[in-house]
PDB file of N, CA and C in Angstrom:
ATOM      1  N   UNK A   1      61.565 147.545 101.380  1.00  0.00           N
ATOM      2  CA  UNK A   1      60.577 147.381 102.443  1.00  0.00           C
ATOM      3  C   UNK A   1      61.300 147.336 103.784  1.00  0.00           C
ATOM      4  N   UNK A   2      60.830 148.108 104.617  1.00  0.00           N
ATOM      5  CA  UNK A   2      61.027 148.067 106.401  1.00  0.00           C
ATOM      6  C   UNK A   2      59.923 147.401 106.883  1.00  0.00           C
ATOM      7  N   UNK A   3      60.211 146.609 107.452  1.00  0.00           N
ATOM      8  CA  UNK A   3      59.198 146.081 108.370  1.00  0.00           C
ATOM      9  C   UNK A   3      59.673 145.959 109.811  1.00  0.00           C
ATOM     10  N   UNK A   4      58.413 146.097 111.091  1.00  0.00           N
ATOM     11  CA  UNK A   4      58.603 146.152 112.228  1.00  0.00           C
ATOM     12  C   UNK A   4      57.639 146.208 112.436  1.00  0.00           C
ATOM     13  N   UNK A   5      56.850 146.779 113.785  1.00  0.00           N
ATOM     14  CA  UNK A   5      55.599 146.993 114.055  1.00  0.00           C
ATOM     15  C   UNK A   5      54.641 147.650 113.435  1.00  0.00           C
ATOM     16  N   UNK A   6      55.211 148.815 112.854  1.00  0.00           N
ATOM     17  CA  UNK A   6      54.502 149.463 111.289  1.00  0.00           C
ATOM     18  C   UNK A   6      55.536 149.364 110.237  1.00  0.00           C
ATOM     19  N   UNK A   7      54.815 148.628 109.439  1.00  0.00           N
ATOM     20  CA  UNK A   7      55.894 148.321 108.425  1.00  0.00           C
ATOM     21  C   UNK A   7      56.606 149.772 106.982  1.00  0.00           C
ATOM     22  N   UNK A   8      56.944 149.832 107.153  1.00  0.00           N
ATOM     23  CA  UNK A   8      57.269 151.072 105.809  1.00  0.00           C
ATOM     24  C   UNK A   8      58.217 150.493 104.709  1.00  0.00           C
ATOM     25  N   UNK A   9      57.700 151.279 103.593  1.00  0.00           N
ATOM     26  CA  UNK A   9      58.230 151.154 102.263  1.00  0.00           C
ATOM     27  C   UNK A   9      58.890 152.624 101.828  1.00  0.00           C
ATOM     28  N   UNK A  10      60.147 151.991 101.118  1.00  0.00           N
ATOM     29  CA  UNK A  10      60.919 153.115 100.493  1.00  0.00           C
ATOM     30  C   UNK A  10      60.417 153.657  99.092  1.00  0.00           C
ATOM     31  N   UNK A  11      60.218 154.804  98.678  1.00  0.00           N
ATOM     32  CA  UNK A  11      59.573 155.175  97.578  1.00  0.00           C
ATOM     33  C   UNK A  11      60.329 156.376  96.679  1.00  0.00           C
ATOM     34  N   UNK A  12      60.599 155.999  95.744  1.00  0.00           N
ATOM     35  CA  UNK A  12      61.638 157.386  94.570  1.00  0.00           C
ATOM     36  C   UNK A  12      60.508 158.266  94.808  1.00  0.00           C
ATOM     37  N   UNK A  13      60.930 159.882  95.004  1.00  0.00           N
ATOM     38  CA  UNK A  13      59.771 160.570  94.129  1.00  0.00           C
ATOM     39  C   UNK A  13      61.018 161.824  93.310  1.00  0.00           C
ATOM     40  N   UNK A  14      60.549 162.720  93.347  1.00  0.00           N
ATOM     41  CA  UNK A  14      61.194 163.540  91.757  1.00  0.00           C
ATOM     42  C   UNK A  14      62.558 163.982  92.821  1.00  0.00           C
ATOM     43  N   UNK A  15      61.845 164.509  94.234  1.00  0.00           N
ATOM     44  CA  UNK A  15      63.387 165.064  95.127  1.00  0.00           C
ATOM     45  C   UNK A  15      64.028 164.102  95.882  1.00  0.00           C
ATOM     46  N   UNK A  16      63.791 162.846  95.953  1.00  0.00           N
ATOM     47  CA  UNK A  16      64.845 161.878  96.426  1.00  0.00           C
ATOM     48  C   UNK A  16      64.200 160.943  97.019  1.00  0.00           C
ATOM     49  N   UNK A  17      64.386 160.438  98.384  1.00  0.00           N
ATOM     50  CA  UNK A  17      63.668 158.639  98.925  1.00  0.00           C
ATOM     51  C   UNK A  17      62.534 159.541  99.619  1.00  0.00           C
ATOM     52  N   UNK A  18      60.847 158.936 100.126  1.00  0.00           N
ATOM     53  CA  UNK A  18      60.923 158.787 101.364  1.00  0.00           C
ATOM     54  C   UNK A  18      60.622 158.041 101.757  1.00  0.00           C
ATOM     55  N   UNK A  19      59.961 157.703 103.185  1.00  0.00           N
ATOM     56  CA  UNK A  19      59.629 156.688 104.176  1.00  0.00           C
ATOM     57  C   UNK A  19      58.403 156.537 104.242  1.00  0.00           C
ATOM     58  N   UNK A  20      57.216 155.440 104.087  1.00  0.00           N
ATOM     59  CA  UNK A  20      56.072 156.055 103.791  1.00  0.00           C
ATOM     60  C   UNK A  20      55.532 154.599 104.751  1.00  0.00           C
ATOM     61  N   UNK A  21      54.633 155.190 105.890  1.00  0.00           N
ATOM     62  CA  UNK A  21      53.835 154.094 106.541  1.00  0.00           C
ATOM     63  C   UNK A  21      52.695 153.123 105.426  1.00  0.00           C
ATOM     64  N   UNK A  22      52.782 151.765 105.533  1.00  0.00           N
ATOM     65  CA  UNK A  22      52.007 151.025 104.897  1.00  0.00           C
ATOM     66  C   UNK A  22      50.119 151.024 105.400  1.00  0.00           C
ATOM     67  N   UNK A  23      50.245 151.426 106.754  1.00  0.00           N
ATOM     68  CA  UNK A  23      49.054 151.155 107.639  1.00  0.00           C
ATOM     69  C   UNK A  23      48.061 152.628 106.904  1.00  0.00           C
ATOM     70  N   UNK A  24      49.050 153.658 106.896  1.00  0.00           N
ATOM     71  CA  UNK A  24      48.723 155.018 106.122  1.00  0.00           C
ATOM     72  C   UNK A  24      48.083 154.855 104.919  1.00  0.00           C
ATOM     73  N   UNK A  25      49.289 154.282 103.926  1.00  0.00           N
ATOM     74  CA  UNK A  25      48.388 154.206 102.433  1.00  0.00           C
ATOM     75  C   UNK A  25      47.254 153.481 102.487  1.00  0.00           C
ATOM     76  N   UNK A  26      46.110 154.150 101.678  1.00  0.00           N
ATOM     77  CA  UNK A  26      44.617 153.811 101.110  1.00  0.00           C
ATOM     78  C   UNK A  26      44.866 153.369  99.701  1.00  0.00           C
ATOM     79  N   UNK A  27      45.118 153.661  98.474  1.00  0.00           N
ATOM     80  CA  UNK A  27      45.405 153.323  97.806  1.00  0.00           C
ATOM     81  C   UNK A  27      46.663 154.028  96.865  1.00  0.00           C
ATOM     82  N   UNK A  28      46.811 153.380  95.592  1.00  0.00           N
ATOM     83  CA  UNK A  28      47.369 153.942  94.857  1.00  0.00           C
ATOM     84  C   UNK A  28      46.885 154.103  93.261  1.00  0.00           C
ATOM     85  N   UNK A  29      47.078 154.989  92.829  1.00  0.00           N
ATOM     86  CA  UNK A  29      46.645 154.881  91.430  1.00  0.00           C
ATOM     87  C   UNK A  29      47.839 155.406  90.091  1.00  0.00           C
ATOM     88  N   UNK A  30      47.816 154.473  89.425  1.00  0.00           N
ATOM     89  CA  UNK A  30      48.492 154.197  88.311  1.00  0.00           C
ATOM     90  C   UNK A  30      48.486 155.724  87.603  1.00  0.00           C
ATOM     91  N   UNK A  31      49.696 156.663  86.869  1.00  0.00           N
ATOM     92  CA  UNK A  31      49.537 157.541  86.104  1.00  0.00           C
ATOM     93  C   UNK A  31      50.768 157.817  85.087  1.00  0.00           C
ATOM     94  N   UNK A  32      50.764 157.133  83.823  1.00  0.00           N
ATOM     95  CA  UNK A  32      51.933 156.204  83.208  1.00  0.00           C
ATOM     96  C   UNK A  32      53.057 155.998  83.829  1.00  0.00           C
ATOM     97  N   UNK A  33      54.281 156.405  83.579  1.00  0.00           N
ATOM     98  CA  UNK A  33      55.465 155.250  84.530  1.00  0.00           C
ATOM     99  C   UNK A  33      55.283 155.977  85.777  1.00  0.00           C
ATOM    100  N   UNK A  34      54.696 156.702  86.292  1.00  0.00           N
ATOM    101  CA  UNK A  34      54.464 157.541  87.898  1.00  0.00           C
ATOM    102  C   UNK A  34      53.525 156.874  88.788  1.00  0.00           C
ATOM    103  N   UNK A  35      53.257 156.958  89.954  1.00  0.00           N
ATOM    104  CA  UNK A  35      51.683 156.244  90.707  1.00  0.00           C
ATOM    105  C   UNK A  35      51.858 157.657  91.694  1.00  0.00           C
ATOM    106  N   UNK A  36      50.684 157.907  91.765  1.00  0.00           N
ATOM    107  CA  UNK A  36      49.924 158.684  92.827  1.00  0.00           C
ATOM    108  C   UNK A  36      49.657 157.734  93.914  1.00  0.00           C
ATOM    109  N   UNK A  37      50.109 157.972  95.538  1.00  0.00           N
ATOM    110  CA  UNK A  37      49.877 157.525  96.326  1.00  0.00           C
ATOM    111  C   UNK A  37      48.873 158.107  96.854  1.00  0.00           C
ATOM    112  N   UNK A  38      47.780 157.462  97.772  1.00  0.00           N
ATOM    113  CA  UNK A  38      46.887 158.653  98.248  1.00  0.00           C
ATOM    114  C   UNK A  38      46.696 157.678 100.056  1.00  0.00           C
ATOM    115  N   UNK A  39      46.686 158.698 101.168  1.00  0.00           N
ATOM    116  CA  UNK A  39      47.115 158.473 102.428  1.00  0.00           C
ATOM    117  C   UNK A  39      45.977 158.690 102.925  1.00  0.00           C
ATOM    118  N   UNK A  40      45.601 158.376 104.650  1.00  0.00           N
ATOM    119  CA  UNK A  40      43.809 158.032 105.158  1.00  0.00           C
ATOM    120  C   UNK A  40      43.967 159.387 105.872  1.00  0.00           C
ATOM    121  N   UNK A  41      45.036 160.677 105.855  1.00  0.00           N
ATOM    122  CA  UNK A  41      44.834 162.472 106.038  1.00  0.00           C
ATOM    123  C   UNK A  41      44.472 162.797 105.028  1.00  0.00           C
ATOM    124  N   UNK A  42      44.076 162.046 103.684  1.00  0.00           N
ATOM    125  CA  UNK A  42      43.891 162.915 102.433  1.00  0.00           C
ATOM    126  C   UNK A  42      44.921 163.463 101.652  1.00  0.00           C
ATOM    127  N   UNK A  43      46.158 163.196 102.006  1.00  0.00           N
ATOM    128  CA  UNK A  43      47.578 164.150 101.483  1.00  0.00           C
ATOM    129  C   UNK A  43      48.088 162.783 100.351  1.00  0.00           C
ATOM    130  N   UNK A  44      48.702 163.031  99.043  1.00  0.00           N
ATOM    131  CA  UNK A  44      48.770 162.680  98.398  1.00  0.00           C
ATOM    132  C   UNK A  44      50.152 162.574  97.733  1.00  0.00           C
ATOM    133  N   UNK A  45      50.687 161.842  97.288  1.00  0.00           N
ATOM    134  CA  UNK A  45      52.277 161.817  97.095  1.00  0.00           C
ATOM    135  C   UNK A  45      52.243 161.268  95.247  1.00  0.00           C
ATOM    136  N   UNK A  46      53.409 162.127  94.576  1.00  0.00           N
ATOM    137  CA  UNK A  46      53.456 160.986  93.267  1.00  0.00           C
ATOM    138  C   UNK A  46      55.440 160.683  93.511  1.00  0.00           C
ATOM    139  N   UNK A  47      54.755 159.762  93.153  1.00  0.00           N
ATOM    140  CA  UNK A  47      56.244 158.749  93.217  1.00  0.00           C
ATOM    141  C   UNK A  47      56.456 158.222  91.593  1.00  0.00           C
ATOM    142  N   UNK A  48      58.008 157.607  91.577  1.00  0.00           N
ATOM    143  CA  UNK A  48      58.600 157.734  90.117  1.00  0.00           C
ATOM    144  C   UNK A  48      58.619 156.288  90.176  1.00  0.00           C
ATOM    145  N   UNK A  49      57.625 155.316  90.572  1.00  0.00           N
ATOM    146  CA  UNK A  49      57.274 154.079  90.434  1.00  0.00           C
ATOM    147  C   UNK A  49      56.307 153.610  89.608  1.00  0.00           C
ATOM    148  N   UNK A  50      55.960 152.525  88.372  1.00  0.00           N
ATOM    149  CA  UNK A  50      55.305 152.535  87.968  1.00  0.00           C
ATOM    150  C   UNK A  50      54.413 151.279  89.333  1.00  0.00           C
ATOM    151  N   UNK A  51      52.907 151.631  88.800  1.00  0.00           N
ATOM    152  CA  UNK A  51      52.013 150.694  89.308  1.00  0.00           C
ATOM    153  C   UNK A  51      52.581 149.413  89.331  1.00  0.00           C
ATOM    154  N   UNK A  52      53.096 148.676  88.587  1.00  0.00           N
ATOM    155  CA  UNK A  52      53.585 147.557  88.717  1.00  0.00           C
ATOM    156  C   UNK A  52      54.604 146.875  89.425  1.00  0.00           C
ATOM    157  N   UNK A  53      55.234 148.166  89.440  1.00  0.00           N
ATOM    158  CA  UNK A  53      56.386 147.815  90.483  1.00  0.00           C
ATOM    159  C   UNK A  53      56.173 148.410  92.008  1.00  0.00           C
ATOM    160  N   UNK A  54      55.043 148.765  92.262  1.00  0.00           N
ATOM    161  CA  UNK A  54      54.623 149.292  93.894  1.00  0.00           C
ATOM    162  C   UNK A  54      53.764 147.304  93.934  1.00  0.00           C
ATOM    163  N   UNK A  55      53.306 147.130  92.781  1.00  0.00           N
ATOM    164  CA  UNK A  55      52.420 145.448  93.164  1.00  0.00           C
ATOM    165  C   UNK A  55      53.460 144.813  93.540  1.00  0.00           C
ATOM    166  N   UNK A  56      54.457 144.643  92.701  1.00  0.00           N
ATOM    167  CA  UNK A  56      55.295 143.721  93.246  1.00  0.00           C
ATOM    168  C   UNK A  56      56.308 144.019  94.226  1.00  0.00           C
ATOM    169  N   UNK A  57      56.318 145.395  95.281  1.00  0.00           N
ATOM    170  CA  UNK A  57      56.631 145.916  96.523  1.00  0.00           C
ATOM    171  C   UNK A  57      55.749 144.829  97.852  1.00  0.00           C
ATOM    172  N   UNK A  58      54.456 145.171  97.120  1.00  0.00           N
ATOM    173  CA  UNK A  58      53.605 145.272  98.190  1.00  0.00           C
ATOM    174  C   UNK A  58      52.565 143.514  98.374  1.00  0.00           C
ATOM    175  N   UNK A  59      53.277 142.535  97.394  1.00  0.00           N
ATOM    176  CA  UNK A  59      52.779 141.589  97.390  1.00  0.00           C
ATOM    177  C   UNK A  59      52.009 140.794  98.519  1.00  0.00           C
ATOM    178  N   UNK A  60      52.828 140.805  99.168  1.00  0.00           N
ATOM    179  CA  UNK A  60      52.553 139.667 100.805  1.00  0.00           C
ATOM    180  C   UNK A  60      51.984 140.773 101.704  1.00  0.00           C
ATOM    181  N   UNK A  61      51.725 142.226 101.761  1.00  0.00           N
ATOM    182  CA  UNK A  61      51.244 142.707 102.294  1.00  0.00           C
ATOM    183  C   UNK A  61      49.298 142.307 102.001  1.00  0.00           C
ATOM    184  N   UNK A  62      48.988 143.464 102.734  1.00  0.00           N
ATOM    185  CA  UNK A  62      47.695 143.784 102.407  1.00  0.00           C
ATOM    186  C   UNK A  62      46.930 144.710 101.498  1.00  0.00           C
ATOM    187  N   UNK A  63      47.387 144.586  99.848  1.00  0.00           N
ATOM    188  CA  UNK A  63      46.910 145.272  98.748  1.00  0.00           C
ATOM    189  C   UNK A  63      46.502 143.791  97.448  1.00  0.00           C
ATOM    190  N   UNK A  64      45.800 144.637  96.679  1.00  0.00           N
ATOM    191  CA  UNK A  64      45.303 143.960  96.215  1.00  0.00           C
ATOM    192  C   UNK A  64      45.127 144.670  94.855  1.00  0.00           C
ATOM    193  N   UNK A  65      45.355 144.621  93.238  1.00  0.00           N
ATOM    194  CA  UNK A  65      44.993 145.372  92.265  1.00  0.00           C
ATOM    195  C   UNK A  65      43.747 145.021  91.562  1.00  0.00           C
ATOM    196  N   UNK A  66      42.968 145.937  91.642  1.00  0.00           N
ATOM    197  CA  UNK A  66      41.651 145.838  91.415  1.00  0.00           C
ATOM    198  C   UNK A  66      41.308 146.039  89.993  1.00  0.00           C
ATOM    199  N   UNK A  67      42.118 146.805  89.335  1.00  0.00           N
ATOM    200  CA  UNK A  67      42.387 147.487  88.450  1.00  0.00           C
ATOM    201  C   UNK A  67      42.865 148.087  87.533  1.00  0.00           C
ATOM    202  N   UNK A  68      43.994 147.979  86.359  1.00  0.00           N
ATOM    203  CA  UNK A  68      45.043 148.154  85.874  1.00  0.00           C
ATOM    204  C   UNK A  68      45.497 149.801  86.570  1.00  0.00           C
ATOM    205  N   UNK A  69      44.314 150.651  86.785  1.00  0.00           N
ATOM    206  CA  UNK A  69      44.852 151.946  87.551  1.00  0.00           C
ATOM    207  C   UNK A  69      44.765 151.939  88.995  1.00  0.00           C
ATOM    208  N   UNK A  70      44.213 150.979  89.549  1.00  0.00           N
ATOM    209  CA  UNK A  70      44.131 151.031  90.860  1.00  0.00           C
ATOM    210  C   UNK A  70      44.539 149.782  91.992  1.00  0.00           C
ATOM    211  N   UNK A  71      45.649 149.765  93.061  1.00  0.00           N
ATOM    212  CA  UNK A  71      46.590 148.833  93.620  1.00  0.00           C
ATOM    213  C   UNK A  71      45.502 149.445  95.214  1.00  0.00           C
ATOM    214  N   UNK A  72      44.843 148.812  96.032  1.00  0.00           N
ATOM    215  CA  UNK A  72      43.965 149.149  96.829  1.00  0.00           C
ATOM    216  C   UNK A  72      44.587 148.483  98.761  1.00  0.00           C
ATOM    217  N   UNK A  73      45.122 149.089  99.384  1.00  0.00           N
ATOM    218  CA  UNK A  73      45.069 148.569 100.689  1.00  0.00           C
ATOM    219  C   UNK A  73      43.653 148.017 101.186  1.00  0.00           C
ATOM    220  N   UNK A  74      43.752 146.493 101.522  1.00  0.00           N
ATOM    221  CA  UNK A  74      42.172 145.788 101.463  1.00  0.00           C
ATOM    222  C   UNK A  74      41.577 146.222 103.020  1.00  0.00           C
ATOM    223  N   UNK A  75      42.849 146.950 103.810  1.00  0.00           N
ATOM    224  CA  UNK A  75      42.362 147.674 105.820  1.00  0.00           C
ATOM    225  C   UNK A  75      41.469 148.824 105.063  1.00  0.00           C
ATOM    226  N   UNK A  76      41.464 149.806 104.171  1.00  0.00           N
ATOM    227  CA  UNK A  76      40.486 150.730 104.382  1.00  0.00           C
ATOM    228  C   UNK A  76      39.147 150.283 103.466  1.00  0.00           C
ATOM    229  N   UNK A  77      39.358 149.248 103.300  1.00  0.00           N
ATOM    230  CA  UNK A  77      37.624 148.491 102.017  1.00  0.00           C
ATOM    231  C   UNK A  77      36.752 148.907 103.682  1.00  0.00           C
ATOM    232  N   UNK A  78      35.303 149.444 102.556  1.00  0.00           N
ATOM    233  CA  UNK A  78      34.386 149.455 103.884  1.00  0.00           C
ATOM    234  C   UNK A  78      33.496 148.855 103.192  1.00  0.00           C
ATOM    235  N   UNK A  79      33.026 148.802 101.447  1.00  0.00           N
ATOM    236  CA  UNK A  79      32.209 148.680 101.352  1.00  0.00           C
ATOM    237  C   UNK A  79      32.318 147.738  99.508  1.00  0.00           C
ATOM    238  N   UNK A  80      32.056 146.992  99.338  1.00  0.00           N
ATOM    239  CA  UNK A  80      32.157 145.759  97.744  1.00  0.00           C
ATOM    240  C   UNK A  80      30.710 145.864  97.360  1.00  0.00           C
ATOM    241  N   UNK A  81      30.606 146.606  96.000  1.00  0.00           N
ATOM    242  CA  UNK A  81      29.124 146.975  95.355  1.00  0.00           C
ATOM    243  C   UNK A  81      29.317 146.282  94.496  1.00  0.00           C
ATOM    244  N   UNK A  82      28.368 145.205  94.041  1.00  0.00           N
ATOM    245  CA  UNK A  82      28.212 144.214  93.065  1.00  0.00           C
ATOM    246  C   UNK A  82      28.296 144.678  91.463  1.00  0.00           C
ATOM    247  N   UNK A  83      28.471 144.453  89.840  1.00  0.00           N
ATOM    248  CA  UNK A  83      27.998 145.335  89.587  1.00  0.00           C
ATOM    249  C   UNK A  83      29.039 144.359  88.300  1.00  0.00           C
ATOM    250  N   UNK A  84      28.496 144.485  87.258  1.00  0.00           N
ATOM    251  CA  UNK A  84      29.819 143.674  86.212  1.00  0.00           C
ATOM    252  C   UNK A  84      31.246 143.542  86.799  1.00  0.00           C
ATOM    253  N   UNK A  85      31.796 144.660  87.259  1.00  0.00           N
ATOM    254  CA  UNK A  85      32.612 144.761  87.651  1.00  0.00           C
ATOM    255  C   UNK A  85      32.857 145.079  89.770  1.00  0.00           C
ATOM    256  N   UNK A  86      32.124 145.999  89.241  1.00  0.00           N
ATOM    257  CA  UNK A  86      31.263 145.967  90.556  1.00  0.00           C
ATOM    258  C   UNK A  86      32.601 147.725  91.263  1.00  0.00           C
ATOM    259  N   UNK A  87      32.526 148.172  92.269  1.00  0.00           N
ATOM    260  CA  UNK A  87      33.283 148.761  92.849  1.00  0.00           C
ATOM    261  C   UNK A  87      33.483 148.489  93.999  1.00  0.00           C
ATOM    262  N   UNK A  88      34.790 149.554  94.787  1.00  0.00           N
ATOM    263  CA  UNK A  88      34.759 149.502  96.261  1.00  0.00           C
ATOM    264  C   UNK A  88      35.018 151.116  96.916  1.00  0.00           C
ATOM    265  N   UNK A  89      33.770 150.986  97.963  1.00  0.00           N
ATOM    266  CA  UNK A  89      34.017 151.762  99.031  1.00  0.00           C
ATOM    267  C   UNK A  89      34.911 152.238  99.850  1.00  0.00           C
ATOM    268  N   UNK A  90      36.134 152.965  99.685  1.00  0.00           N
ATOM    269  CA  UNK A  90      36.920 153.262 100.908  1.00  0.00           C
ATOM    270  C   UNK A  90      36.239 153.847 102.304  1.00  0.00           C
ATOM    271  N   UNK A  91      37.263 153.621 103.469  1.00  0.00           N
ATOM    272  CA  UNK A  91      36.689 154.192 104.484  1.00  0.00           C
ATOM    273  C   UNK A  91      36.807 155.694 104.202  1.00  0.00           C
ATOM    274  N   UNK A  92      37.133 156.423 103.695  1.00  0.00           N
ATOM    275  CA  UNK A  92      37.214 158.232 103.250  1.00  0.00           C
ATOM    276  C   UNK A  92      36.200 158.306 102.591  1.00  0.00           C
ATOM    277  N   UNK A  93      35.437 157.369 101.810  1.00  0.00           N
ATOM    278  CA  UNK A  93      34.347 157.409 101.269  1.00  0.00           C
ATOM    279  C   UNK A  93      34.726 157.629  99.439  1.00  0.00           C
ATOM    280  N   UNK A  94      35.870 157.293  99.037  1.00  0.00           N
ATOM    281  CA  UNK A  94      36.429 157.190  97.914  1.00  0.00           C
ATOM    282  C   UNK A  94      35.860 155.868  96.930  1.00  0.00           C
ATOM    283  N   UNK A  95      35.582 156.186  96.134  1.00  0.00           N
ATOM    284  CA  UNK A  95      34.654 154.556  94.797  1.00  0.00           C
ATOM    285  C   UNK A  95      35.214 154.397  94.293  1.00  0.00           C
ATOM    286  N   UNK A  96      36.132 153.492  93.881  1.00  0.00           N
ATOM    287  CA  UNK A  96      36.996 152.782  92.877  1.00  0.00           C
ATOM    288  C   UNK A  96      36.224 151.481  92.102  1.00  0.00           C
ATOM    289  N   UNK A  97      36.856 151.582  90.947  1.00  0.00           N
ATOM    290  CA  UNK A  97      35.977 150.796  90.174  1.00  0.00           C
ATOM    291  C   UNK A  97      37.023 149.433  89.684  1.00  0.00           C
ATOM    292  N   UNK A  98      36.307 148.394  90.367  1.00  0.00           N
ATOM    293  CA  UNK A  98      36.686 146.772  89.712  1.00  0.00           C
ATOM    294  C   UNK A  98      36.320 146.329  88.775  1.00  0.00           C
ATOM    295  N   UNK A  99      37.917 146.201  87.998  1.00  0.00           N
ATOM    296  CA  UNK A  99      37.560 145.924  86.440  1.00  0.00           C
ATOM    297  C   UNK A  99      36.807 144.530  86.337  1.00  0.00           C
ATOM    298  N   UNK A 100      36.450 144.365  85.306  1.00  0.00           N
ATOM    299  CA  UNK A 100      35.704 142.924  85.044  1.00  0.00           C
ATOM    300  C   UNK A 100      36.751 141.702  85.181  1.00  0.00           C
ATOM    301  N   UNK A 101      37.961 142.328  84.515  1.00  0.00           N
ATOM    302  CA  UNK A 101      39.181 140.979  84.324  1.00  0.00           C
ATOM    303  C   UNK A 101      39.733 141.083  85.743  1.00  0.00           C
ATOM    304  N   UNK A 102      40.083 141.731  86.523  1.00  0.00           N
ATOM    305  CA  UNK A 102      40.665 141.293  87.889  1.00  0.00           C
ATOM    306  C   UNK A 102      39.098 141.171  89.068  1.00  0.00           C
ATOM    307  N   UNK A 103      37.811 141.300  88.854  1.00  0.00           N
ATOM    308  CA  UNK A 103      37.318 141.208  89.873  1.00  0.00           C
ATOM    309  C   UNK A 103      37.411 139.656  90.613  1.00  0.00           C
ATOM    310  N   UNK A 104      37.569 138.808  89.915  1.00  0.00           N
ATOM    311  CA  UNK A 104      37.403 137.075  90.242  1.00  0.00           C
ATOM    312  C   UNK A 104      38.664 137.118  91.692  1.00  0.00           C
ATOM    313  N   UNK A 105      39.837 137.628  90.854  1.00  0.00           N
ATOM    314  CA  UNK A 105      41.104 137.710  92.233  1.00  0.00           C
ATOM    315  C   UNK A 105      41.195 138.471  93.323  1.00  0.00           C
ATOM    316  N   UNK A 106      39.904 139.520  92.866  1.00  0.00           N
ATOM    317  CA  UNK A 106      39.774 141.105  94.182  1.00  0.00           C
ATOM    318  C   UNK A 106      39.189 139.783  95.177  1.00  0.00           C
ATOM    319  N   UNK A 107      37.932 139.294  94.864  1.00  0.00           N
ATOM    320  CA  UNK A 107      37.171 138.446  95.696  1.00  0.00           C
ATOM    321  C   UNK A 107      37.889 137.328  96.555  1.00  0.00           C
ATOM    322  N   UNK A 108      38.771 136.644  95.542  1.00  0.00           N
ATOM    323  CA  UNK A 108      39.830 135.979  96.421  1.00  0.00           C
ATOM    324  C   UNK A 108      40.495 136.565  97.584  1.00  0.00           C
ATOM    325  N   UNK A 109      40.766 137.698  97.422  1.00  0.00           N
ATOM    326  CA  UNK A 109      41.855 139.039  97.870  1.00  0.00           C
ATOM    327  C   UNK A 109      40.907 138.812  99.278  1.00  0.00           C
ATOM    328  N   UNK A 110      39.776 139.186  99.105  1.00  0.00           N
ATOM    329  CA  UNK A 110      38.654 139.441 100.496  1.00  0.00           C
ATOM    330  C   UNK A 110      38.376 138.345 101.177  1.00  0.00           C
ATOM    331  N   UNK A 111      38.321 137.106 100.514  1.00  0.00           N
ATOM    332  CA  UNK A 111      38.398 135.892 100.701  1.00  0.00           C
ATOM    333  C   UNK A 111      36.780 135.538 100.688  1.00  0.00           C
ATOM    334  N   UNK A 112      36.069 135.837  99.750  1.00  0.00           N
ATOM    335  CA  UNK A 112      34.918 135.729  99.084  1.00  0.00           C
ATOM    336  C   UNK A 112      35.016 134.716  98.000  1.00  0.00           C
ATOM    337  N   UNK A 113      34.045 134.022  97.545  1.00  0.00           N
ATOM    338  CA  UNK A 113      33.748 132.971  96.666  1.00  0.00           C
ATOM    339  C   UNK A 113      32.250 132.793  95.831  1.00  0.00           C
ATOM    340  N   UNK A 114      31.601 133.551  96.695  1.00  0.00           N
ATOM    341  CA  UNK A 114      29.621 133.187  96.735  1.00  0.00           C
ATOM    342  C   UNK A 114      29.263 134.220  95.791  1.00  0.00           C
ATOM    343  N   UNK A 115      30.058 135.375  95.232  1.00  0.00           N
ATOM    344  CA  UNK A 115      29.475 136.958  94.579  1.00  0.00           C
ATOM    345  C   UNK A 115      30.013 136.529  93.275  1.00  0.00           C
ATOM    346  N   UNK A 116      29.421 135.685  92.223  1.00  0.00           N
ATOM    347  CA  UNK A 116      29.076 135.123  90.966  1.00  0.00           C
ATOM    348  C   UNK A 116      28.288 136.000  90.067  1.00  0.00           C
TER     349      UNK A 116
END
């Protein structure tokens, strides 16, 4: 991790490091030991990180795993649809779906308590 005024993270992908703005990433999604990064131009990166180890990159930042496939920057949430699990709205207009077993900690994540 770099941090400064925009903070950046270092990321393996198949041809070597790069530099990747945190404020940029929207989310990420899990695709076995690989994660697909996906950025708020729509351009998309896979990196040789598993999901688990971008969570524990990105802890004290502003992400949150919603999902065993999905690690979510909580700056582009526009929109939390109720629902067993319920989903979320990106600002690109992207639906990701909150599993039943992590929704209790997404809500924490937002700093919600009352959506029972």
């Amino acid at each position: 991790m770099i941090n400064g005024d925009h903070p950046k993270m270092v990321v393996p992908t198949l041809k070597g490091l790069d530099f990747i703005y945190l404020n940029e990433l929207t989310y990420c999604e899990a695709d076995g030991n690989y994660s697909i990064l996906y950025f708020k131009n729509k351009s998309k990166k896979v990196i040789t990180y598993s999901l688990t180890k971008i969570e524990k990159h990105l802890r004290r930042q502003s992400f949150c795993r919603i999902h065993r496939k999905y690690l979510i920057n909580l700056r582009w949430i526009k929109q939390y649809v109720r629902g067993r699990g319920g989903y979320v709205v990106l600002e690109n207009g992207i639906h990701l779906n909150v599993s039943v077993r992590r929704k209790e900690q997404f809500l924490k994540c937002i700093g919600w308590t009352e959506l029972n």
